[in-house]
N, C-alpha and C. Protein backbone atom coordinates (compact mmCIF):
# COMPACT_ATOMS: atom_id res chain seq x y z
N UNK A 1 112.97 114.39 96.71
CA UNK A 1 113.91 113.31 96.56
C UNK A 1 113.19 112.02 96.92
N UNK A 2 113.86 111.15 96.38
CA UNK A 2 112.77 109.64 96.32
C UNK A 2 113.02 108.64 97.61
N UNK A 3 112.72 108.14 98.29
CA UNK A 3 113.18 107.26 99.47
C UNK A 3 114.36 106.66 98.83
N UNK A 4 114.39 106.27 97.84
CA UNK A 4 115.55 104.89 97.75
C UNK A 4 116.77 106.37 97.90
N UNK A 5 116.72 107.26 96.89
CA UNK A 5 118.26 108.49 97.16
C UNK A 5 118.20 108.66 98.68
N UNK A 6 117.19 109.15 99.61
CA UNK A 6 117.72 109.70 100.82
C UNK A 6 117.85 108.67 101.52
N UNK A 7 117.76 107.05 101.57
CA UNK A 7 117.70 105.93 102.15
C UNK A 7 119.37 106.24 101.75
N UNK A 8 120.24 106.01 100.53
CA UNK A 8 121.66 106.37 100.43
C UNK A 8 122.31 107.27 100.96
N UNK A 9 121.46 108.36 100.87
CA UNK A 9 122.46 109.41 101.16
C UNK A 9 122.49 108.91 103.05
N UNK A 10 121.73 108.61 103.59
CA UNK A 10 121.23 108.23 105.08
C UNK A 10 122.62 107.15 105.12
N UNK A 11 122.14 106.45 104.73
CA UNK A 11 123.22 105.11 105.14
C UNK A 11 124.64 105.50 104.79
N UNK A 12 125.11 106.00 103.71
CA UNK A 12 126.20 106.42 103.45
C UNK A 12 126.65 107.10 104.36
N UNK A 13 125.96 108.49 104.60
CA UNK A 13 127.00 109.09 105.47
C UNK A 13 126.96 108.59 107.08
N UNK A 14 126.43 107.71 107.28
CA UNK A 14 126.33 106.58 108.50
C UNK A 14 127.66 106.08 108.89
N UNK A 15 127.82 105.46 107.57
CA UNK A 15 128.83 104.43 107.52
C UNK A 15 130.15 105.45 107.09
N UNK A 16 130.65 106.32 106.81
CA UNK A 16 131.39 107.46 106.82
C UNK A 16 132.07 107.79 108.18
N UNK A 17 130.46 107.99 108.75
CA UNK A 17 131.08 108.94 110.57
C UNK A 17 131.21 107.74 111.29
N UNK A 18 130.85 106.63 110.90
CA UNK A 18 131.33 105.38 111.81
C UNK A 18 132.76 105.17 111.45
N UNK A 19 132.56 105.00 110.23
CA UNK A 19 134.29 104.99 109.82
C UNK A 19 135.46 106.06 110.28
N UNK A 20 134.87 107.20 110.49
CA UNK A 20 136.09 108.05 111.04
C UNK A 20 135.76 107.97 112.60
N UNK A 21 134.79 107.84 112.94
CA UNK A 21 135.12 107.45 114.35
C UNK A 21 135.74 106.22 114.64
N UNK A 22 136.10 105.24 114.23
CA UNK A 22 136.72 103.73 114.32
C UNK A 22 138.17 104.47 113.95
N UNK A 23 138.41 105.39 113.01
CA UNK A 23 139.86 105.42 112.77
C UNK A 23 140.65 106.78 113.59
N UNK A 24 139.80 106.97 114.03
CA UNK A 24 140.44 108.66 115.42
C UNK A 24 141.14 107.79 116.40
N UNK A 25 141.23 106.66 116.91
CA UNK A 25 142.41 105.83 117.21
C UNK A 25 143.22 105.17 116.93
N UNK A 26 143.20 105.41 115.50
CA UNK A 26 144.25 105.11 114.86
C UNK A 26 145.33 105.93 114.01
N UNK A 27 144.10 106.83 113.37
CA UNK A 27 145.35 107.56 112.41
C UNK A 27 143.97 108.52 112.09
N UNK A 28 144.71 110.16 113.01
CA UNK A 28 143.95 111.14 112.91
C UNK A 28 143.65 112.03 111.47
N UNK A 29 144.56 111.55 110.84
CA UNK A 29 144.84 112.36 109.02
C UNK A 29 143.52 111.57 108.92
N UNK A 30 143.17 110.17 108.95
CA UNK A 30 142.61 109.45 107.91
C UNK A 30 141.05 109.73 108.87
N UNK A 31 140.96 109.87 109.90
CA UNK A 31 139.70 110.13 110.31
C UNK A 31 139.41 111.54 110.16
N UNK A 32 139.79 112.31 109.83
CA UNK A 32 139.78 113.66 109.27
C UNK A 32 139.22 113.53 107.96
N UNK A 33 140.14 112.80 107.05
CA UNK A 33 139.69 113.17 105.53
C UNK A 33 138.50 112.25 105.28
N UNK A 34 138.35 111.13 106.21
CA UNK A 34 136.29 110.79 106.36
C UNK A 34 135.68 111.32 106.70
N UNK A 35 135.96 112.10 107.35
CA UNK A 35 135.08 113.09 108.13
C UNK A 35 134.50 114.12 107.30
N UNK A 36 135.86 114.42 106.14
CA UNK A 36 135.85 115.52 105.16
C UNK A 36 134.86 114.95 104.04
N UNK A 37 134.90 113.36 104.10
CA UNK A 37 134.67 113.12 103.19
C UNK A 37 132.60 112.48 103.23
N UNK A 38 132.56 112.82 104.63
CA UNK A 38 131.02 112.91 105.05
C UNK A 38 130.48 113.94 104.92
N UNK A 39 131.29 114.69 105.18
CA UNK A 39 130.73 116.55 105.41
C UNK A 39 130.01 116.70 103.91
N UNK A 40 130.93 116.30 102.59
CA UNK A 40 130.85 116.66 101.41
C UNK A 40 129.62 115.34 100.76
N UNK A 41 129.31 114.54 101.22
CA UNK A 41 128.55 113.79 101.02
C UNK A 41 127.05 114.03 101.43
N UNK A 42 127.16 115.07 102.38
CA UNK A 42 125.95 115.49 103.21
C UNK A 42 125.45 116.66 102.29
N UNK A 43 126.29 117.45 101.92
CA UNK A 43 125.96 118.38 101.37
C UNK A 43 125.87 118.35 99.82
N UNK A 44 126.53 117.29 99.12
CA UNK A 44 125.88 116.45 97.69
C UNK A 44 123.96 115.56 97.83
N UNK A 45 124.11 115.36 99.27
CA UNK A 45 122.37 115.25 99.49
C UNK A 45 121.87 116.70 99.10
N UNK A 46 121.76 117.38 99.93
CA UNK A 46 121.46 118.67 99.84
C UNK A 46 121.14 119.47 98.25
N UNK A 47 122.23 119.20 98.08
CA UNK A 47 122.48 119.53 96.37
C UNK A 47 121.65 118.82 95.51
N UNK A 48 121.39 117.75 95.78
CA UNK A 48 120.70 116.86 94.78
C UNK A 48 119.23 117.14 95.23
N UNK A 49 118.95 117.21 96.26
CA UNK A 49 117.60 117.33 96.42
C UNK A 49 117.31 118.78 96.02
N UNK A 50 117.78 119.71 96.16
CA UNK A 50 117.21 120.93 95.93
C UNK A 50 117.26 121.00 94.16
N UNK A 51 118.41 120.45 93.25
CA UNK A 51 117.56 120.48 91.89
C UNK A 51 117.08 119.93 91.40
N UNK A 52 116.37 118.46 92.31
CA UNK A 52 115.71 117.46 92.26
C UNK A 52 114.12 118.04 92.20
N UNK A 53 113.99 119.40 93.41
CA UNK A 53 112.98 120.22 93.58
C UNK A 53 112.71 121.05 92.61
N UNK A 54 113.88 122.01 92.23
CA UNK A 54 113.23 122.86 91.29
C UNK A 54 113.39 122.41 90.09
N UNK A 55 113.73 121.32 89.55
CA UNK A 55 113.42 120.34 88.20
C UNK A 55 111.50 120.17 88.15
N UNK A 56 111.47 119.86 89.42
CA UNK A 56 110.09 119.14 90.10
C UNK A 56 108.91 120.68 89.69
N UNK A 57 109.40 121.46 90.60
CA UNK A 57 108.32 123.04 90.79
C UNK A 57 108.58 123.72 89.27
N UNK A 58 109.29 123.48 88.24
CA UNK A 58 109.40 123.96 86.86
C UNK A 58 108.75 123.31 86.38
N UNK A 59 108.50 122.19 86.40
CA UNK A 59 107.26 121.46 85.57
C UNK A 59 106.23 121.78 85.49
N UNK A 60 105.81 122.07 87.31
CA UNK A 60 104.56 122.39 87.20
C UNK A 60 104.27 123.94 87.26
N UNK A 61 105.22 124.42 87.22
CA UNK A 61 104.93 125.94 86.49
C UNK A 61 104.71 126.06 85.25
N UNK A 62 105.29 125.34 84.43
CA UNK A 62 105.21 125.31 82.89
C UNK A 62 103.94 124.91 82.71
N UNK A 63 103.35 125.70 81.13
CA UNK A 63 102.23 124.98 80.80
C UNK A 63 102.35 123.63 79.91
């Protein structure tokens, strides 16, 4: 994965868990479904980098 994607995926889910931590005193539904909505952002990194990889390791298997 390229710096500028994991520089996003980094900052994004930053600004996510800051955001549900700022709103757990306010309104626990809504710091929940940021929370939900970091979890799933973390693991769309994940996702992207791994067929980012084997896009990458198929190339150079191929002749």
């Amino acid at each position: 994965m390229g710096k500028g994607l994991s520089l996003w995926f980094a900052c994004s889910s930053i600004l996510l868990l800051t955001a549900a931590s700022i709103t757990i005193s306010y309104n626990i539904w809504l710091a929940l479904l940021i929370g939900a909505l970091c979890v799933l952002n973390i693991g769309w990194g994940f996702i992207v980098k791994a067929r980012l990889r084997r896009k990458a390791e198929s190339k150079l298997s191929s002749p």
